[in-house]
N, C-alpha and C. Protein backbone atom coordinates (compact mmCIF):
# COMPACT_ATOMS: atom_id res chain seq x y z
N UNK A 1 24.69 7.18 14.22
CA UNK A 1 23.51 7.80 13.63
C UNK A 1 23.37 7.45 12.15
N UNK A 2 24.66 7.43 11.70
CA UNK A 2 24.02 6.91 10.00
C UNK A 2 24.05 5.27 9.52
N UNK A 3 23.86 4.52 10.14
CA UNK A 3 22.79 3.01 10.58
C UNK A 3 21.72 3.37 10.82
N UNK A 4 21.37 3.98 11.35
CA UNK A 4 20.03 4.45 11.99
C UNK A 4 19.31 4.90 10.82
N UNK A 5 19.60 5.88 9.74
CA UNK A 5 19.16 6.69 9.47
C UNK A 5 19.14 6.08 8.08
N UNK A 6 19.82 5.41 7.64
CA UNK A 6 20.36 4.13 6.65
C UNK A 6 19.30 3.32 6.41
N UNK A 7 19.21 2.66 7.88
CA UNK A 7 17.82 1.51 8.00
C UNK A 7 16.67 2.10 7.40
N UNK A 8 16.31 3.55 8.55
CA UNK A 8 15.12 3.85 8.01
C UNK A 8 15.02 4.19 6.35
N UNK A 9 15.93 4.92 5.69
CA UNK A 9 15.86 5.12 4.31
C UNK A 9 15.23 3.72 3.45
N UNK A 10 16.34 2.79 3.90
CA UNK A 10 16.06 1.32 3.40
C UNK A 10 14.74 0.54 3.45
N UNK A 11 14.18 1.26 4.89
CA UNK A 11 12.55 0.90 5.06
C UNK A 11 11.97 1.69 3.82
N UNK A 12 11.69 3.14 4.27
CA UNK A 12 10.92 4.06 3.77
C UNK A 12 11.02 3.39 1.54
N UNK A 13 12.18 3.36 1.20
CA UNK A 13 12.34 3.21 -0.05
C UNK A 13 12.36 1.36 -0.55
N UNK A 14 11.20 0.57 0.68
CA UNK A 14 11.11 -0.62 0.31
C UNK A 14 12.68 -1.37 -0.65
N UNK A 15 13.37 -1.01 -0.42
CA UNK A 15 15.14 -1.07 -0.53
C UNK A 15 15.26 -2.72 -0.82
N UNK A 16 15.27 -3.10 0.28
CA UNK A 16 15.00 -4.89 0.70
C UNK A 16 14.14 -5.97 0.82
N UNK A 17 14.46 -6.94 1.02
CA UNK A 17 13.22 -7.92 1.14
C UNK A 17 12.28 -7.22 2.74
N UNK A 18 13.60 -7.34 3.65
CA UNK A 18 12.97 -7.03 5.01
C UNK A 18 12.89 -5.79 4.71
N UNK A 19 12.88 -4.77 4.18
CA UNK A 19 11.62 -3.29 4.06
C UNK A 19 10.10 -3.92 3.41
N UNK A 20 10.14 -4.53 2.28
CA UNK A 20 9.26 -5.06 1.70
C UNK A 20 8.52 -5.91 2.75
N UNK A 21 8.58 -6.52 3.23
CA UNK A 21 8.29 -7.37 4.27
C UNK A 21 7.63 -7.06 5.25
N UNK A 22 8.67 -5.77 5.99
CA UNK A 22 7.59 -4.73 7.07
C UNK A 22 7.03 -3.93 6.50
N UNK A 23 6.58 -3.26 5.27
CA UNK A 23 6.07 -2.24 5.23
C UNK A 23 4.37 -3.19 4.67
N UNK A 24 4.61 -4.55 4.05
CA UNK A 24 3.82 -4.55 3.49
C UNK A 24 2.80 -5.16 4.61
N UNK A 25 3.41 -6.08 5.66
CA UNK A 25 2.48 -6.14 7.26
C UNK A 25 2.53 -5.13 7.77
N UNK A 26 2.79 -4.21 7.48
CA UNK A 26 2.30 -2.84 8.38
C UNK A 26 1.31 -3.04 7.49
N UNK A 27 1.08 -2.35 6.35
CA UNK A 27 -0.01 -1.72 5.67
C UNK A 27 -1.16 -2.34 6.21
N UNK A 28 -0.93 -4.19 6.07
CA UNK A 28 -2.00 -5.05 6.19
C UNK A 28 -2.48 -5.00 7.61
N UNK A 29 -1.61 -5.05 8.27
CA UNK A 29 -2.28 -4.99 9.74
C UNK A 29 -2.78 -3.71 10.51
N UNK A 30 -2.60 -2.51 9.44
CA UNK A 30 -3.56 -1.12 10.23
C UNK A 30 -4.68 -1.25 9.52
N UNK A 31 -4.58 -1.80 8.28
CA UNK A 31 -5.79 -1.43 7.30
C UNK A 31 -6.70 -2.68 8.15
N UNK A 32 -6.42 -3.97 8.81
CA UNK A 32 -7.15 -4.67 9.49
C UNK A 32 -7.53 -4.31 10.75
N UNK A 33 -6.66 -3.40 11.50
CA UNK A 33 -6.87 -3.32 12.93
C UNK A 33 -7.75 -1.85 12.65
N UNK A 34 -7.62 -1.19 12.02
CA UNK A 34 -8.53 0.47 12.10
C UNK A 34 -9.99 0.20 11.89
N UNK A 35 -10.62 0.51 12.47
CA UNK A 35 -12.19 0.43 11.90
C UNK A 35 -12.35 0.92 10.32
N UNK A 36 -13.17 0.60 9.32
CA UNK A 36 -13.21 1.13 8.37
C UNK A 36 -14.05 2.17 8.26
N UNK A 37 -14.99 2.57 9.21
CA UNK A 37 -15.36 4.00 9.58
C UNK A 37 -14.70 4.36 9.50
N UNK A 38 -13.14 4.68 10.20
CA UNK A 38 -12.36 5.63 10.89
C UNK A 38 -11.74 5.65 9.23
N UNK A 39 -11.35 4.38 8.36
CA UNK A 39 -10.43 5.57 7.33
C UNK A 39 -11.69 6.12 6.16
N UNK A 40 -12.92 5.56 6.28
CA UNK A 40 -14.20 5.90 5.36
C UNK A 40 -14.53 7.55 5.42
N UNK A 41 -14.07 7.70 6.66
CA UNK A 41 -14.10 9.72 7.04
C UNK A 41 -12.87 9.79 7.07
N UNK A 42 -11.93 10.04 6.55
CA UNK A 42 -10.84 10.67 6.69
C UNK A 42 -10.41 12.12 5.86
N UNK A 43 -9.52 12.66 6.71
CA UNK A 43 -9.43 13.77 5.97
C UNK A 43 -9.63 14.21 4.47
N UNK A 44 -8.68 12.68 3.62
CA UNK A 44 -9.01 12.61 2.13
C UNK A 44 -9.01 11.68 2.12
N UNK A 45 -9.66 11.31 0.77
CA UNK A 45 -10.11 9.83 0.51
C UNK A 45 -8.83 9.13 -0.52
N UNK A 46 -8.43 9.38 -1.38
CA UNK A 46 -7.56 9.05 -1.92
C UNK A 46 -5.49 9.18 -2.03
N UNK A 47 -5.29 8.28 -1.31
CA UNK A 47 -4.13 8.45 -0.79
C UNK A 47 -3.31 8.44 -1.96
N UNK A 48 -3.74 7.64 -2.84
CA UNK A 48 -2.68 7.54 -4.34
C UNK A 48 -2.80 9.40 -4.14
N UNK A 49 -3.69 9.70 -4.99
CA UNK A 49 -3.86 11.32 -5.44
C UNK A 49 -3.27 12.43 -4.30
N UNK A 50 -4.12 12.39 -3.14
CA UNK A 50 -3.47 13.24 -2.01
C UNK A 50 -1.78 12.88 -1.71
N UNK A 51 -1.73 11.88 -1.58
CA UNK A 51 0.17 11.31 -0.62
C UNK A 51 0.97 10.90 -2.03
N UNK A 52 0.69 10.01 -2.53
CA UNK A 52 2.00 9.27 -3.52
C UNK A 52 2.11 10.32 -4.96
N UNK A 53 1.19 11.24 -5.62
CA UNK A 53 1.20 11.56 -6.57
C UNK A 53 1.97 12.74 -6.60
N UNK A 54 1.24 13.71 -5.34
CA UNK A 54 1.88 15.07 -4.68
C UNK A 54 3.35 14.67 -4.65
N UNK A 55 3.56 13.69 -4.11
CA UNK A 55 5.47 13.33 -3.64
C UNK A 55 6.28 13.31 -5.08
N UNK A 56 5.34 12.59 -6.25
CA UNK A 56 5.86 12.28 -7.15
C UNK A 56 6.38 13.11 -8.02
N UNK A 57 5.27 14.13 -8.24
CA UNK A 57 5.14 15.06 -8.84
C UNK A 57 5.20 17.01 -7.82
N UNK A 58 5.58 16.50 -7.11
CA UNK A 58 5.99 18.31 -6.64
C UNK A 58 4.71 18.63 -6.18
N UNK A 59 4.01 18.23 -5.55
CA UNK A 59 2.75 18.85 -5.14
C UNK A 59 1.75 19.69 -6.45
N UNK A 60 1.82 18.71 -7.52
CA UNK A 60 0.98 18.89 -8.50
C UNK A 60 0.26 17.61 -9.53
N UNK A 61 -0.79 17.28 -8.94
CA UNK A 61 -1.48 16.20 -9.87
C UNK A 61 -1.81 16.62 -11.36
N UNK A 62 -1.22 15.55 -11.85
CA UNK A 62 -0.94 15.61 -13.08
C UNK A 62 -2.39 15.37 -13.57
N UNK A 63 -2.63 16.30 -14.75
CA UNK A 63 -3.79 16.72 -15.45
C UNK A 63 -3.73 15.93 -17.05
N UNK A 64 -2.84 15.44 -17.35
CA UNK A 64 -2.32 15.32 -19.17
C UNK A 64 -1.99 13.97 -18.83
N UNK A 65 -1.45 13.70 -20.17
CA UNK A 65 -1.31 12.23 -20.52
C UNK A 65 -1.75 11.25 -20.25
N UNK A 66 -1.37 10.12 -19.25
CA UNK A 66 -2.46 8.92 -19.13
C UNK A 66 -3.31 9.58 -18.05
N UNK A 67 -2.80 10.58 -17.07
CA UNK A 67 -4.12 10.87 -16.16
C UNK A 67 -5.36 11.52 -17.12
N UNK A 68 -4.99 11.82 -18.11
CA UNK A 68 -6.72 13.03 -18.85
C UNK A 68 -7.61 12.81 -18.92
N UNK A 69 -8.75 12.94 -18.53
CA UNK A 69 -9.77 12.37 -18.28
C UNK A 69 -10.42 10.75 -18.47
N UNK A 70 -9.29 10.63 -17.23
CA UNK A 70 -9.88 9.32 -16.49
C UNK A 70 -9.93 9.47 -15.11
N UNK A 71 -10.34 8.11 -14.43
CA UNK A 71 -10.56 8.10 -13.20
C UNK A 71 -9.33 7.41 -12.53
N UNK A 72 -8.64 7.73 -11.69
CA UNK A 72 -7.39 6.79 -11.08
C UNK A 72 -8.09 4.88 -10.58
N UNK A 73 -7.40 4.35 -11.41
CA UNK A 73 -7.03 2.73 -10.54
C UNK A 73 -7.50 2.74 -9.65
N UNK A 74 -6.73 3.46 -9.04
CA UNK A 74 -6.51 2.91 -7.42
C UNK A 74 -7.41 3.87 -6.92
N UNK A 75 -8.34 4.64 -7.18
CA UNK A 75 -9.49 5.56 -6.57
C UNK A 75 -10.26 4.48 -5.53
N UNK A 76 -9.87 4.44 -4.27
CA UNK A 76 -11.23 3.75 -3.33
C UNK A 76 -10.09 2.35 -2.40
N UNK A 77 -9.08 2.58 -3.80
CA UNK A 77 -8.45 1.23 -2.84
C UNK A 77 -7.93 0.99 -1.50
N UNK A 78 -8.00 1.82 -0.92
CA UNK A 78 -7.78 1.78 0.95
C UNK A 78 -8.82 1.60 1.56
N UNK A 79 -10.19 2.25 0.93
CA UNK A 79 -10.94 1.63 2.00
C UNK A 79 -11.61 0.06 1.49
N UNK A 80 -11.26 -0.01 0.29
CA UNK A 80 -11.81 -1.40 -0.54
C UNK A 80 -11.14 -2.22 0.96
N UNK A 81 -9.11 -1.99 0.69
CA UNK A 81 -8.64 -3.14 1.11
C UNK A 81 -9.02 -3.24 2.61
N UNK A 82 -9.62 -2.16 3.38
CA UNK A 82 -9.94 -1.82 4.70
C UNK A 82 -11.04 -3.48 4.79
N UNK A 83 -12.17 -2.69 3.96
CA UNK A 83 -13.46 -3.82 4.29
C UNK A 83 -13.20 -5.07 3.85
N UNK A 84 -11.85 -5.43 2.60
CA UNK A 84 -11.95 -6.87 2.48
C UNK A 84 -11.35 -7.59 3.69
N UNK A 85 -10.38 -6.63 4.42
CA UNK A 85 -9.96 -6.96 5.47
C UNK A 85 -10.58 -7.62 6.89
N UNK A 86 -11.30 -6.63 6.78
CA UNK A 86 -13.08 -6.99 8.15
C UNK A 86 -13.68 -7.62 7.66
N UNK A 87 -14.20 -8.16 6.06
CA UNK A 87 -14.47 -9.26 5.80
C UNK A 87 -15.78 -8.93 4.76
N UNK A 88 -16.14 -7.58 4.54
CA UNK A 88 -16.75 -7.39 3.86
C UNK A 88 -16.37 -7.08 2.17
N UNK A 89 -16.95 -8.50 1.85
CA UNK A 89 -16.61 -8.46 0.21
C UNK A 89 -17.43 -7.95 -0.74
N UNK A 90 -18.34 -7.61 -0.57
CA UNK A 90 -19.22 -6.69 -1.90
C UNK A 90 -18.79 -4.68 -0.80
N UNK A 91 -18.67 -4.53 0.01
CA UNK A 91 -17.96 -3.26 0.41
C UNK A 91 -16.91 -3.08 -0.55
N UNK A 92 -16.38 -3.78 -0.46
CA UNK A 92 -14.58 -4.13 -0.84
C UNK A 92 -14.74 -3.39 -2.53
N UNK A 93 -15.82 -4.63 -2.93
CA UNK A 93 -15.83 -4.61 -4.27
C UNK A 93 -16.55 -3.16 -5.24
N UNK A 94 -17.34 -2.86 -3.60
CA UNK A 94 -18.24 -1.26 -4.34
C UNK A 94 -16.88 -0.26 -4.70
N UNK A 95 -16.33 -0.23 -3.48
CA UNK A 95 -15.33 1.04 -3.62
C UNK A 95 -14.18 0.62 -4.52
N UNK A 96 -13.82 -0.11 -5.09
CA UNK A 96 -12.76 -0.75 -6.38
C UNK A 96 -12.77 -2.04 -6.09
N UNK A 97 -13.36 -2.21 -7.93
CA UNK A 97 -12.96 -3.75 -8.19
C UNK A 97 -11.83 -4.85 -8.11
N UNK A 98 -10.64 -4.17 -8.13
CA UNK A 98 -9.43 -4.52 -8.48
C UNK A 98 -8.54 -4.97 -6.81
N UNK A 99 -9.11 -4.96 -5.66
CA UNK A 99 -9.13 -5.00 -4.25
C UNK A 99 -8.21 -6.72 -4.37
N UNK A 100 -9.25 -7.68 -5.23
CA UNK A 100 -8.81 -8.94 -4.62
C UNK A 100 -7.47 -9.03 -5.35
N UNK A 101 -7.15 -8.37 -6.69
CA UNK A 101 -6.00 -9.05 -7.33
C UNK A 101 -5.22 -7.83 -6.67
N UNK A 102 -5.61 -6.92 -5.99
CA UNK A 102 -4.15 -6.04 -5.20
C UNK A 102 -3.79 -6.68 -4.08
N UNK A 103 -4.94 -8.10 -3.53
CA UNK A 103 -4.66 -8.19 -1.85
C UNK A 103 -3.48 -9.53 -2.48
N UNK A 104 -4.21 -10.11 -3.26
CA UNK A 104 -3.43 -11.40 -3.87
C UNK A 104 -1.61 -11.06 -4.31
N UNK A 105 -1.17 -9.89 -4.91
CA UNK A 105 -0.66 -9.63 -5.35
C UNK A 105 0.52 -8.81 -3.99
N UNK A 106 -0.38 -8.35 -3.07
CA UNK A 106 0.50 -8.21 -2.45
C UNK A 106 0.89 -9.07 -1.24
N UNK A 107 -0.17 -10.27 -1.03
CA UNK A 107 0.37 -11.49 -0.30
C UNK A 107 1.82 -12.09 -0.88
N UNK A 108 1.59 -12.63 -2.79
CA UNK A 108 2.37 -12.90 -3.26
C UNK A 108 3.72 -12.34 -3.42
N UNK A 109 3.91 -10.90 -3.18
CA UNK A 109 5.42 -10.66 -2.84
C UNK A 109 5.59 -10.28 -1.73
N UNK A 110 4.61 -10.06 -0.92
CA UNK A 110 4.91 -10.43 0.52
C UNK A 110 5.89 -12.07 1.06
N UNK A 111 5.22 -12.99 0.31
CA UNK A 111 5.58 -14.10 0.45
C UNK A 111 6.97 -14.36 -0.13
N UNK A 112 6.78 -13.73 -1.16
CA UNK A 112 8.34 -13.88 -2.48
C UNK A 112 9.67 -13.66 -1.43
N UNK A 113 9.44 -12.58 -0.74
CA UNK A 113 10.45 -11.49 0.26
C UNK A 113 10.66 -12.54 1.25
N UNK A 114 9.60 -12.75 2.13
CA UNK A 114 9.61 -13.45 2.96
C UNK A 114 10.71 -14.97 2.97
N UNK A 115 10.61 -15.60 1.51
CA UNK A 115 11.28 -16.74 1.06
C UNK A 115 13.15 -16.04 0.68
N UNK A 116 13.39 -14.24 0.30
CA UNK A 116 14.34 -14.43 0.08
C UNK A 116 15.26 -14.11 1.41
N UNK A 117 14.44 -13.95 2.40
CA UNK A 117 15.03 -12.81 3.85
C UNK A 117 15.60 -14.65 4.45
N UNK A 118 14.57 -15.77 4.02
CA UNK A 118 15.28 -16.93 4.62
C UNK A 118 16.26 -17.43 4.10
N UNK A 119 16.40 -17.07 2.71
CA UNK A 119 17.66 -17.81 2.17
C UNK A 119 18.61 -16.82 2.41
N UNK A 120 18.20 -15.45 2.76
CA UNK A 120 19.49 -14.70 3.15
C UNK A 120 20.01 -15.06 4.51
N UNK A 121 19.33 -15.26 5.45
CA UNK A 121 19.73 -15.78 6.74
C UNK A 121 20.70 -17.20 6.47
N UNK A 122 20.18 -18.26 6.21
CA UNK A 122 21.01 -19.28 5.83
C UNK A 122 22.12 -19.45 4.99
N UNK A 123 22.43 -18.23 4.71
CA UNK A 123 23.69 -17.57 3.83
C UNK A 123 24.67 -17.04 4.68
N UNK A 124 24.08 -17.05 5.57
CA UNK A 124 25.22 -16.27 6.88
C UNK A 124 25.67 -16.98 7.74
């Protein structure tokens, strides 16, 4: 049980190349396979704010410092990366501008990982 439980940690905390690797074709391949209706209605719209911020911070979005009255980055970027995905590029671009250098950016260490999981194999 603690391999098991090991792995998943190692996933969940992108740990490795191969966490990095699967988590980042997961992301890409639900955000391609889901209709972008289906995440355009979703319960909440902003996963940074609702999921990663709450975790970060104790179930309290931070009000002060660089958040103070601004708007989050990443406000829109799931369903941006949804529609650049299906292929719609001014969608993409309404709901955040910043869509192509996040998709680019995360091909590119998608790819980075990908190059070190082979030199780790050929190490063995």
């Amino acid at each position: 049980m603690g391999k098991v439980k090991q792995a998943l940690l190692d996933i969940i905390s992108f740990g490795s190349p191969q966490a990095i690797v699967f988590n980042l074709s997961v992301i890409l391949v639900a955000l391609a396979a889901l209709p972008t209706a289906l995440i355009q209605y979703s319960p909440f719209k902003c996963v940074f704010k609702h999921v990663i911020l709450p975790l970060v911070y104790r179930g309290n979005c931070p009000t002060a410092g660089i958040f103070a009255g601004c708007e989050c980055p990443a406000c829109g970027l799931t369903r941006a990366m949804s529609r650049l995905l299906h292929g719609d590029i001014t969608g993409a671009l309404a709901y955040n501008r910043l869509v192509g250098i996040v998709l680019v950016v995360m091909i590119a260490v998608l790819a980075v990982n990908v190059v070190k999981m082979v030199r780790m194999q050929r190490k063995q």
